[in-house]
PDB file of N, CA and C in Angstrom:
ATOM      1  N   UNK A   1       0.841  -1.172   0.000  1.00  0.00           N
ATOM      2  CA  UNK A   1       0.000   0.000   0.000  1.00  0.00           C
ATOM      3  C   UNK A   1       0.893   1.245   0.000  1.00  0.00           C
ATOM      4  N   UNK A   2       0.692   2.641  -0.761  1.00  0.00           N
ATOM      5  CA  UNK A   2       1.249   3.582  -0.915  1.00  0.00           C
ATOM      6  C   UNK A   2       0.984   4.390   0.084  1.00  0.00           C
ATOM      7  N   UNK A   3       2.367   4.887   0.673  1.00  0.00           N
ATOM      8  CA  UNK A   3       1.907   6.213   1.715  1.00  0.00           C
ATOM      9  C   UNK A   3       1.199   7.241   1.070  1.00  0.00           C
ATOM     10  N   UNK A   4       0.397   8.062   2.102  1.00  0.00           N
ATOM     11  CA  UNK A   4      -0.195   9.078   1.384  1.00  0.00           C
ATOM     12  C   UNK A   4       0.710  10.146   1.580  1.00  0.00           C
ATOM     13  N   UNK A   5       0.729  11.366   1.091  1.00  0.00           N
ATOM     14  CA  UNK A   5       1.587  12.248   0.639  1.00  0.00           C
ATOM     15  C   UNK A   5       0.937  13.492   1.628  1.00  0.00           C
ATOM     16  N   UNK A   6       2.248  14.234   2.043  1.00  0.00           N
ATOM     17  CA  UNK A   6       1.465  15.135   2.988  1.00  0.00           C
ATOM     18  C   UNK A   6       1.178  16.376   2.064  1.00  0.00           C
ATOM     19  N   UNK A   7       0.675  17.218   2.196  1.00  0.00           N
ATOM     20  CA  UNK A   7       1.486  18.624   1.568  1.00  0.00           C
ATOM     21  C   UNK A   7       2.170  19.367   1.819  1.00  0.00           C
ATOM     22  N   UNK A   8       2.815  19.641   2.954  1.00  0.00           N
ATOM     23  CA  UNK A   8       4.352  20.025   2.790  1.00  0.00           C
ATOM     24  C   UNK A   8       5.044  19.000   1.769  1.00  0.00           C
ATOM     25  N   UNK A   9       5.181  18.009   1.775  1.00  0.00           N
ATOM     26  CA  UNK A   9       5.792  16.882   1.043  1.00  0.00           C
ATOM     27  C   UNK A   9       5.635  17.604   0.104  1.00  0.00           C
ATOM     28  N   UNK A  10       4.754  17.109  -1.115  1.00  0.00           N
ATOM     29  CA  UNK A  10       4.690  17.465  -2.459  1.00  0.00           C
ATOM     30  C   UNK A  10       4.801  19.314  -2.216  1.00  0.00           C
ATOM     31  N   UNK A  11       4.772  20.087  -1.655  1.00  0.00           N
ATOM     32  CA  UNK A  11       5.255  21.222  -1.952  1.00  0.00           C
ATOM     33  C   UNK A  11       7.189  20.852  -2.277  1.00  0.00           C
ATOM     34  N   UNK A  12       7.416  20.404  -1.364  1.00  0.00           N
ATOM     35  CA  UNK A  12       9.022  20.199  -1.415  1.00  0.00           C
ATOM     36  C   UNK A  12       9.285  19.329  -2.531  1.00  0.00           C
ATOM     37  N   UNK A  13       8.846  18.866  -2.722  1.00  0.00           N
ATOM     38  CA  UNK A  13       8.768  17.397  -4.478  1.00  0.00           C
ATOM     39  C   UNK A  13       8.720  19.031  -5.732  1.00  0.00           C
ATOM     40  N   UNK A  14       7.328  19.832  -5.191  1.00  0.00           N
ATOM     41  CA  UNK A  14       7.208  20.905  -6.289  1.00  0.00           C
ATOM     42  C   UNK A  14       8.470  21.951  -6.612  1.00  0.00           C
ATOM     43  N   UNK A  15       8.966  22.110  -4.657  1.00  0.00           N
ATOM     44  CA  UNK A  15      10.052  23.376  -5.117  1.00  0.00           C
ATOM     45  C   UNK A  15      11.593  22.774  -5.592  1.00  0.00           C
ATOM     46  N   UNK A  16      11.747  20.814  -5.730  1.00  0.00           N
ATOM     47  CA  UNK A  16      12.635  20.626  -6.314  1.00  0.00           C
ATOM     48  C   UNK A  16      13.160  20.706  -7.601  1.00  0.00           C
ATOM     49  N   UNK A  17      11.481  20.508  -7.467  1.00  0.00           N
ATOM     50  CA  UNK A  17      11.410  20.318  -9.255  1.00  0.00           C
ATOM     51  C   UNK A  17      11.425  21.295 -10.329  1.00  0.00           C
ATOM     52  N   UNK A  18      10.873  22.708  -9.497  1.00  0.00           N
ATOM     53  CA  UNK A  18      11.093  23.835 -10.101  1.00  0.00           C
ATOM     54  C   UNK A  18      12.848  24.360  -9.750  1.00  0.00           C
ATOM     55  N   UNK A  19      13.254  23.842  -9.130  1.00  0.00           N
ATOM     56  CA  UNK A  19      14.699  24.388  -9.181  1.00  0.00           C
ATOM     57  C   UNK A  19      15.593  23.015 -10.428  1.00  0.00           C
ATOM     58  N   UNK A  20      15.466  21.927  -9.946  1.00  0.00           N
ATOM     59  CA  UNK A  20      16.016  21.501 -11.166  1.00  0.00           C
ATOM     60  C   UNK A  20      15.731  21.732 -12.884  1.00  0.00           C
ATOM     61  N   UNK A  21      14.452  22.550 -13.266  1.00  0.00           N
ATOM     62  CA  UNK A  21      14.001  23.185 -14.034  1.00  0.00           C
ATOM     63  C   UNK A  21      15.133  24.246 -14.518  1.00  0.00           C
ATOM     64  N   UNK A  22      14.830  25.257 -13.251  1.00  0.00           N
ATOM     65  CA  UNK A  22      15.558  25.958 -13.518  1.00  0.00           C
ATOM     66  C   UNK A  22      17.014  26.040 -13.844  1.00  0.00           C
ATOM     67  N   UNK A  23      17.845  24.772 -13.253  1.00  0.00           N
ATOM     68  CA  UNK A  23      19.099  24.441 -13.653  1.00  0.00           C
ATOM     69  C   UNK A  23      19.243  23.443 -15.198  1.00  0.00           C
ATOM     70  N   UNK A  24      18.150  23.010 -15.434  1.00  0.00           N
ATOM     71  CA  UNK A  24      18.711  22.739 -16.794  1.00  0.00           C
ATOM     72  C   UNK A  24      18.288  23.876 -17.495  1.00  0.00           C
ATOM     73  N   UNK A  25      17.787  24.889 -17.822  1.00  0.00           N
ATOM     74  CA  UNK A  25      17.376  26.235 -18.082  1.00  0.00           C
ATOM     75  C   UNK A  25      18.535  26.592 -18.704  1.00  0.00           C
ATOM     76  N   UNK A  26      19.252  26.796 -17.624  1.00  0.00           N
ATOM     77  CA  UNK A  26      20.305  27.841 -17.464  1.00  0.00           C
ATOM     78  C   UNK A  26      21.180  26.872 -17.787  1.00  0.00           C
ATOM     79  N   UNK A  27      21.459  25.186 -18.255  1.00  0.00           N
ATOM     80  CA  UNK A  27      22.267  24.323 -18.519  1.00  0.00           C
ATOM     81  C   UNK A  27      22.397  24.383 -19.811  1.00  0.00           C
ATOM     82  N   UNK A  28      21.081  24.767 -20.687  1.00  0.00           N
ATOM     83  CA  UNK A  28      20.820  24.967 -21.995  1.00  0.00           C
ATOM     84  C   UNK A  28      20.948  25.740 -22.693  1.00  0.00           C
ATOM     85  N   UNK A  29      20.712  26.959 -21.892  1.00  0.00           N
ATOM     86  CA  UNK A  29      21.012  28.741 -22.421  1.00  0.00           C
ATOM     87  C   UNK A  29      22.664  28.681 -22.206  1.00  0.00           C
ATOM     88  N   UNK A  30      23.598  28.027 -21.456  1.00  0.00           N
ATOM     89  CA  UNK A  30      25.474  28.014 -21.677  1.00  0.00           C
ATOM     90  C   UNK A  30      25.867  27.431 -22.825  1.00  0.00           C
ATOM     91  N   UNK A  31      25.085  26.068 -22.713  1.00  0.00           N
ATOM     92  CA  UNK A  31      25.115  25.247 -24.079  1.00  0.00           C
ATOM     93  C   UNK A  31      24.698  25.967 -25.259  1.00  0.00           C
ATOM     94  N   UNK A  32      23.757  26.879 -25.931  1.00  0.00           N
ATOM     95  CA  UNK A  32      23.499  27.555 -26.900  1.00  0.00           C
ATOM     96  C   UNK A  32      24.321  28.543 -26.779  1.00  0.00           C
ATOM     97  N   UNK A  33      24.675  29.420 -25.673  1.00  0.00           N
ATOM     98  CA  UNK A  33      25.713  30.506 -25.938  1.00  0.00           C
ATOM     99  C   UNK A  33      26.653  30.175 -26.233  1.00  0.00           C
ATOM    100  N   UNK A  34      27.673  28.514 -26.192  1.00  0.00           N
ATOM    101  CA  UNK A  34      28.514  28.154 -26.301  1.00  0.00           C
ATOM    102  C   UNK A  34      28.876  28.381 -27.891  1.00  0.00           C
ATOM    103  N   UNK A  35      28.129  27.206 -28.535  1.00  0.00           N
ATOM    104  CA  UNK A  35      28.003  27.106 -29.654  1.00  0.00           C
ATOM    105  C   UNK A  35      27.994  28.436 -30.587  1.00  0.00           C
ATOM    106  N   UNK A  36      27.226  29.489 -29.990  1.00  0.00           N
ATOM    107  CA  UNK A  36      27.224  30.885 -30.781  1.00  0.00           C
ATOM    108  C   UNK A  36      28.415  31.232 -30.702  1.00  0.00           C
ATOM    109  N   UNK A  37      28.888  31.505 -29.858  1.00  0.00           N
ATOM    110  CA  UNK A  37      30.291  32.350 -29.779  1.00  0.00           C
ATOM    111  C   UNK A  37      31.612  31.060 -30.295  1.00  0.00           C
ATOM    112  N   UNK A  38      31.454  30.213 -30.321  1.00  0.00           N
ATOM    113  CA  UNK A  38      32.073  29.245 -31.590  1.00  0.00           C
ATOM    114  C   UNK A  38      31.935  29.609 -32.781  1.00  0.00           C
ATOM    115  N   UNK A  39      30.622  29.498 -33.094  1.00  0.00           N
ATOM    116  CA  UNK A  39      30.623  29.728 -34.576  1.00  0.00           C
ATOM    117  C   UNK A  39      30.677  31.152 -35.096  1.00  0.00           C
ATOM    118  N   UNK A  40      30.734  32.550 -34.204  1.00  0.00           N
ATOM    119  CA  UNK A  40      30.797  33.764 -34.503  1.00  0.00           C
ATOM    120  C   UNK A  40      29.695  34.145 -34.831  1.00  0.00           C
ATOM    121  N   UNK A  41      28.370  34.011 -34.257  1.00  0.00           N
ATOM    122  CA  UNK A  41      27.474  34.376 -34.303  1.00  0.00           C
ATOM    123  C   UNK A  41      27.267  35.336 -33.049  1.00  0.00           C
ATOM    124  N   UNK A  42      28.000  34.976 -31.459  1.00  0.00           N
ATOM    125  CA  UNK A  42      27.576  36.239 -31.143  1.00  0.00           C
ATOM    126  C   UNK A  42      27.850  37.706 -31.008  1.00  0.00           C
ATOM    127  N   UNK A  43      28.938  37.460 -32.111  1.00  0.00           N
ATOM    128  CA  UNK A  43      29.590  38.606 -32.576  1.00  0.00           C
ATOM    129  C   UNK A  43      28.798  39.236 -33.531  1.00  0.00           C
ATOM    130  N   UNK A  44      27.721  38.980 -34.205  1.00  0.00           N
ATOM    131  CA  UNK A  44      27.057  39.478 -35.103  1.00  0.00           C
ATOM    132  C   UNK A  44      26.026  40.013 -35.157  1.00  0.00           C
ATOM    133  N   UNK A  45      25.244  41.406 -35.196  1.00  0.00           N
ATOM    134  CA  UNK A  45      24.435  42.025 -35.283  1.00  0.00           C
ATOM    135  C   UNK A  45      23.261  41.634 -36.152  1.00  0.00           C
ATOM    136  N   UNK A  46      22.333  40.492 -35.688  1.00  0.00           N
ATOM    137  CA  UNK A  46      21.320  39.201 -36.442  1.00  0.00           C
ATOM    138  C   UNK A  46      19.936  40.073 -35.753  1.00  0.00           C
ATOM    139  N   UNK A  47      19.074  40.576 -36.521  1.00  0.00           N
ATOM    140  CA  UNK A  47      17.629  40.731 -35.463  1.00  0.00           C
ATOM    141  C   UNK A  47      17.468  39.130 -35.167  1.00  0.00           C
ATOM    142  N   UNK A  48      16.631  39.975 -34.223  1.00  0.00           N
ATOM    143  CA  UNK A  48      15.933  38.327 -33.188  1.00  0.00           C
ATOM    144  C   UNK A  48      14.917  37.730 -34.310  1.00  0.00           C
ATOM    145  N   UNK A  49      14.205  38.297 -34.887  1.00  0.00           N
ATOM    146  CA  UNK A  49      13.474  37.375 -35.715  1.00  0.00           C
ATOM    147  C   UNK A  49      14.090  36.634 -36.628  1.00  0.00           C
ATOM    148  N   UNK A  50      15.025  36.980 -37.441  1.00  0.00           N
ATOM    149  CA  UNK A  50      15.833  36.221 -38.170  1.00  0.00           C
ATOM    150  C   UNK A  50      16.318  35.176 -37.428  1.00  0.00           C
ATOM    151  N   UNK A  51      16.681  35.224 -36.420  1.00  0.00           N
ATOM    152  CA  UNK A  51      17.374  34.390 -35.365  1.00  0.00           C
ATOM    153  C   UNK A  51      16.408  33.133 -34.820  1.00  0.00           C
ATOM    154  N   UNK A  52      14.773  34.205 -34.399  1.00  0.00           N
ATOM    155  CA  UNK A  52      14.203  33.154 -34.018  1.00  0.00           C
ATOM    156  C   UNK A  52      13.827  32.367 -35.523  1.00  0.00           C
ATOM    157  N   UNK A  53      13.800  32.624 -36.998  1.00  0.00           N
ATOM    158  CA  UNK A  53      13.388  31.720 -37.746  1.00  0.00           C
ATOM    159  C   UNK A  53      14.223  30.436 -38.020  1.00  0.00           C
ATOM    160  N   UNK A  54      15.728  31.626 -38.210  1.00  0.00           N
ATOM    161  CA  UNK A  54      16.913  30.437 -38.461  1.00  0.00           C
ATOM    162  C   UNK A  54      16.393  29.048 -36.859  1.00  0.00           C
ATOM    163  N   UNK A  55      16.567  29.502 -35.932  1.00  0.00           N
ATOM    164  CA  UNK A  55      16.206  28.462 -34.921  1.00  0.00           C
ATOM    165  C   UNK A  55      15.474  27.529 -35.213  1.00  0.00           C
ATOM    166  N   UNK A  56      14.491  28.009 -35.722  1.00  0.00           N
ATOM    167  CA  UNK A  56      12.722  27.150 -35.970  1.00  0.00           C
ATOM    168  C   UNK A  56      13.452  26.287 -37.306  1.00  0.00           C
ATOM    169  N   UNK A  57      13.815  26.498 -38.143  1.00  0.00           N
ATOM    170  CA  UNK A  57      14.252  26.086 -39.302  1.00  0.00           C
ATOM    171  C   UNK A  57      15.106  24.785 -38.862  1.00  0.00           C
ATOM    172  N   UNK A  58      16.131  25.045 -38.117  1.00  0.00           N
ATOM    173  CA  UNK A  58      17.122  24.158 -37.589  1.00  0.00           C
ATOM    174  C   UNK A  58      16.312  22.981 -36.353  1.00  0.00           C
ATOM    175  N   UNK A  59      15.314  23.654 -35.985  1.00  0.00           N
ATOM    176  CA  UNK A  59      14.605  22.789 -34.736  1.00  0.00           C
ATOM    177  C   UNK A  59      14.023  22.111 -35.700  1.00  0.00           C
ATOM    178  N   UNK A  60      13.109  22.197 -36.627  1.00  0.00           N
ATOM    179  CA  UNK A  60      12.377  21.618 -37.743  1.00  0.00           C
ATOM    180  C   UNK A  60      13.572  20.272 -38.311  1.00  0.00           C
ATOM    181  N   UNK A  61      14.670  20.166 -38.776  1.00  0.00           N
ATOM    182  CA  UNK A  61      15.134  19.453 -39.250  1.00  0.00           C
ATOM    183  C   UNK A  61      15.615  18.345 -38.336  1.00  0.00           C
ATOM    184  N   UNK A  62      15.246  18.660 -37.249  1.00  0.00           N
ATOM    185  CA  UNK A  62      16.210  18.076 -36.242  1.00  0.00           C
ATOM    186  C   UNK A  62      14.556  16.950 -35.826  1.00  0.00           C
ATOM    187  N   UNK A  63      13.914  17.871 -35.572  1.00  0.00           N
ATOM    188  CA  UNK A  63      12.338  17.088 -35.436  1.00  0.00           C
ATOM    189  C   UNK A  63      12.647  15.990 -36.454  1.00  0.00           C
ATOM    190  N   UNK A  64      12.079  16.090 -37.528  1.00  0.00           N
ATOM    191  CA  UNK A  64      12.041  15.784 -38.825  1.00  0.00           C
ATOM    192  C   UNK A  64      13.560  14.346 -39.172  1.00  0.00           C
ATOM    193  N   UNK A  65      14.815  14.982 -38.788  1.00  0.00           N
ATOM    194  CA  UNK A  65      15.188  13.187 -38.248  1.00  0.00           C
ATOM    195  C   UNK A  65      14.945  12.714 -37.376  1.00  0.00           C
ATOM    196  N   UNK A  66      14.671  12.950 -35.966  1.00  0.00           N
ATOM    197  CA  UNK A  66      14.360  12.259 -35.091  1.00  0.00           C
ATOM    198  C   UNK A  66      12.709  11.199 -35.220  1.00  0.00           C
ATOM    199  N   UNK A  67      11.836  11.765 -36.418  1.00  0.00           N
ATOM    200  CA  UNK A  67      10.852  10.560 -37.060  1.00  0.00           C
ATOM    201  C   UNK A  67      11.734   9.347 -37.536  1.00  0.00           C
ATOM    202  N   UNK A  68      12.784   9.976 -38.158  1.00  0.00           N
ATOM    203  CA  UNK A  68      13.580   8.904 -39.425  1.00  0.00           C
ATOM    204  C   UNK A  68      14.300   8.058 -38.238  1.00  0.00           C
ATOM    205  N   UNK A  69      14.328   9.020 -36.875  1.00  0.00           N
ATOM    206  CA  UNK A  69      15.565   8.116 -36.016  1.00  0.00           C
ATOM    207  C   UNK A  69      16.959   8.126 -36.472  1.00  0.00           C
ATOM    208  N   UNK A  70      17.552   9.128 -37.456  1.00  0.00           N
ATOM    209  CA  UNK A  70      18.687   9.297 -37.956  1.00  0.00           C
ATOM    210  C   UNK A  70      19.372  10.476 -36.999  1.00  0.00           C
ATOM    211  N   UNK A  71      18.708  11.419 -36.015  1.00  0.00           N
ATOM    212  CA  UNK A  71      19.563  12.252 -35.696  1.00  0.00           C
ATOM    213  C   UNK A  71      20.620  12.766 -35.554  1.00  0.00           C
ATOM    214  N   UNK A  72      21.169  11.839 -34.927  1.00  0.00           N
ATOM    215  CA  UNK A  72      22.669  11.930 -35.191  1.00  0.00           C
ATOM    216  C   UNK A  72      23.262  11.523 -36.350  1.00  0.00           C
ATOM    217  N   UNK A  73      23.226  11.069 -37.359  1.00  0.00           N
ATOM    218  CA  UNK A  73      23.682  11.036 -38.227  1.00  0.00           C
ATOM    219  C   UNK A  73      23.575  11.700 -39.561  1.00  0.00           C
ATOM    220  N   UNK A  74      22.001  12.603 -39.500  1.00  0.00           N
ATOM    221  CA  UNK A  74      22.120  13.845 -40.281  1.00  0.00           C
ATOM    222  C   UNK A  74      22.761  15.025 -40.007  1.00  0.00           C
ATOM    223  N   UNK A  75      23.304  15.464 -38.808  1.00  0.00           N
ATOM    224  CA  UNK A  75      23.849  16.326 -38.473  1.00  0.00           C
ATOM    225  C   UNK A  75      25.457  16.169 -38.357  1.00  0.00           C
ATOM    226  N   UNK A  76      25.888  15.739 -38.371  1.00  0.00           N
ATOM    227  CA  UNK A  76      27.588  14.924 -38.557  1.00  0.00           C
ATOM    228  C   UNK A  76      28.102  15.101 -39.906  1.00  0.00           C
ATOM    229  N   UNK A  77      27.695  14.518 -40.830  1.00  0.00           N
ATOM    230  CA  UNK A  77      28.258  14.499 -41.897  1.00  0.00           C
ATOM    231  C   UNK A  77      28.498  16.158 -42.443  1.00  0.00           C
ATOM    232  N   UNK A  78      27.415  16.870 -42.063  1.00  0.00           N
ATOM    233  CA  UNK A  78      27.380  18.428 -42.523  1.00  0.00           C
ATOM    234  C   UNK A  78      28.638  19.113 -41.948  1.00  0.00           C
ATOM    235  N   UNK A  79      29.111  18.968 -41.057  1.00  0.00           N
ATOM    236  CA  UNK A  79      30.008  20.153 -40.440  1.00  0.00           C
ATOM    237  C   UNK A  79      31.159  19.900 -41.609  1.00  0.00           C
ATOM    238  N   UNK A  80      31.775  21.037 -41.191  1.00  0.00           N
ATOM    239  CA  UNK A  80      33.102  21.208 -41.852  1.00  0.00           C
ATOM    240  C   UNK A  80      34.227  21.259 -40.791  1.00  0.00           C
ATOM    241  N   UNK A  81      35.490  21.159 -41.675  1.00  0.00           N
ATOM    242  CA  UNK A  81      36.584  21.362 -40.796  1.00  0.00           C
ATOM    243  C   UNK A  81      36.868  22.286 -40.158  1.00  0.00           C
ATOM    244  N   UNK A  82      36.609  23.474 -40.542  1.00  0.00           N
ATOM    245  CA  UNK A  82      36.836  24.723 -40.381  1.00  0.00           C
ATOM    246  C   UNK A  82      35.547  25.350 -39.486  1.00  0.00           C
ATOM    247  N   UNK A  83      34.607  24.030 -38.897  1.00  0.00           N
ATOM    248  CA  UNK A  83      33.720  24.654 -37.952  1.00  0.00           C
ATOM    249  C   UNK A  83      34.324  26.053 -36.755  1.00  0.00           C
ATOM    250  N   UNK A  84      34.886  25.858 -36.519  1.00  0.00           N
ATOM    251  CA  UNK A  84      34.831  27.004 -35.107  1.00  0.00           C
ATOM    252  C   UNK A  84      35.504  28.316 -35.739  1.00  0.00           C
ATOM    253  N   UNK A  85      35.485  28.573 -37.070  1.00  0.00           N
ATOM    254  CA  UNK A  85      36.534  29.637 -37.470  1.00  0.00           C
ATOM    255  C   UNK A  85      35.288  30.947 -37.868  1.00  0.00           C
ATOM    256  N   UNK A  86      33.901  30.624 -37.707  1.00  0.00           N
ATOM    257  CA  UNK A  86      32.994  31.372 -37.979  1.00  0.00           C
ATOM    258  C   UNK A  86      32.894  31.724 -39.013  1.00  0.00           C
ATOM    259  N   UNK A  87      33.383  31.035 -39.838  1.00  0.00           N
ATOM    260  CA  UNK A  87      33.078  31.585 -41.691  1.00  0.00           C
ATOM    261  C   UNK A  87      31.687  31.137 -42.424  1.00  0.00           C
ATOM    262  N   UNK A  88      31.380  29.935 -41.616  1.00  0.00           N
ATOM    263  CA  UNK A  88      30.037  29.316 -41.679  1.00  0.00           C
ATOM    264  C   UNK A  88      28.675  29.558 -41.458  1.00  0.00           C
ATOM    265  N   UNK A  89      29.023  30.655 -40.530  1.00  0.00           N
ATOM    266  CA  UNK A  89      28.010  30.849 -39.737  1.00  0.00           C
ATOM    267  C   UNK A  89      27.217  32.627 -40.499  1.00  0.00           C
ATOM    268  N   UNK A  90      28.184  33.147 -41.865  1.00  0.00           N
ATOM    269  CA  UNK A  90      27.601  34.214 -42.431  1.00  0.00           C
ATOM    270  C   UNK A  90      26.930  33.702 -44.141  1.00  0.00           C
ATOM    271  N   UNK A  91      27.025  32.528 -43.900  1.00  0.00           N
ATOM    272  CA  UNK A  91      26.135  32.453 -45.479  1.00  0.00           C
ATOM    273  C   UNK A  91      24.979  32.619 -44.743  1.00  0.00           C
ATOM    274  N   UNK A  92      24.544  33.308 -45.924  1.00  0.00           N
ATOM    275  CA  UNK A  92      22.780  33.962 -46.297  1.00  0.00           C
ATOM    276  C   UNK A  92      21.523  32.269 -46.521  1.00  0.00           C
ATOM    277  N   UNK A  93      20.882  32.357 -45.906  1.00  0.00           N
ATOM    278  CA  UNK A  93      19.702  31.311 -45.809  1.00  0.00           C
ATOM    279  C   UNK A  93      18.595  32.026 -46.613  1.00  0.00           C
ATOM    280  N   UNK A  94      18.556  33.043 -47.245  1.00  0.00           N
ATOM    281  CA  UNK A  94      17.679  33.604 -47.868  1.00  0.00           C
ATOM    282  C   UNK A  94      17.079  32.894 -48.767  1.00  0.00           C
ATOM    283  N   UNK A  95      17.760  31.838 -49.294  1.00  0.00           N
ATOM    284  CA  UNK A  95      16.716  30.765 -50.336  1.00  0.00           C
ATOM    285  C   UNK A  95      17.654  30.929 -52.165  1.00  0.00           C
TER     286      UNK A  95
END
């Protein structure tokens, strides 16, 4: 038989859970700043909408293998050698 749960309890279950929230948050936003300032993007004067589309665009493909179950392996073959030198990161996506 399951104990019943007090509420202090599940308050403390709630305020863990909102703090481990908050630490992968902020685990994810280092991890994306990382990558920008690698590729010389946050050196670059991008509006946010462009930014948020390029995102959506890149989240979309990433969706889109993870149906195929290829994820990792559509994204690998693309990089170049010369990833971290930021030369990559100014071609135009304009179409």
């Amino acid at each position: 038989m399951a104990a019943k749960s007090s509420i202090p309890d599940i308050d403390a279950q709630i305020e863990k859970l909102r703090e481990r929230r908050r630490t992968m948050i902020a685990k994810s936003a280092e991890r994306f700043a990382r990558a920008a300032t690698k590729s010389g993007l946050a050196e670059m004067e991008i509006p946010d909408e462009e930014l948020d589309a390029v995102f959506d665009e890149i989240a979309a493909r990433f969706r889109k293998a993870e149906k195929k179950g290829t994820a990792g392996a559509t994204a690998s073959p693309r990089r170049s050698a010369d990833r971290g030198t930021g030369t990559t990161a100014a071609v135009s996506h304009d179409g």
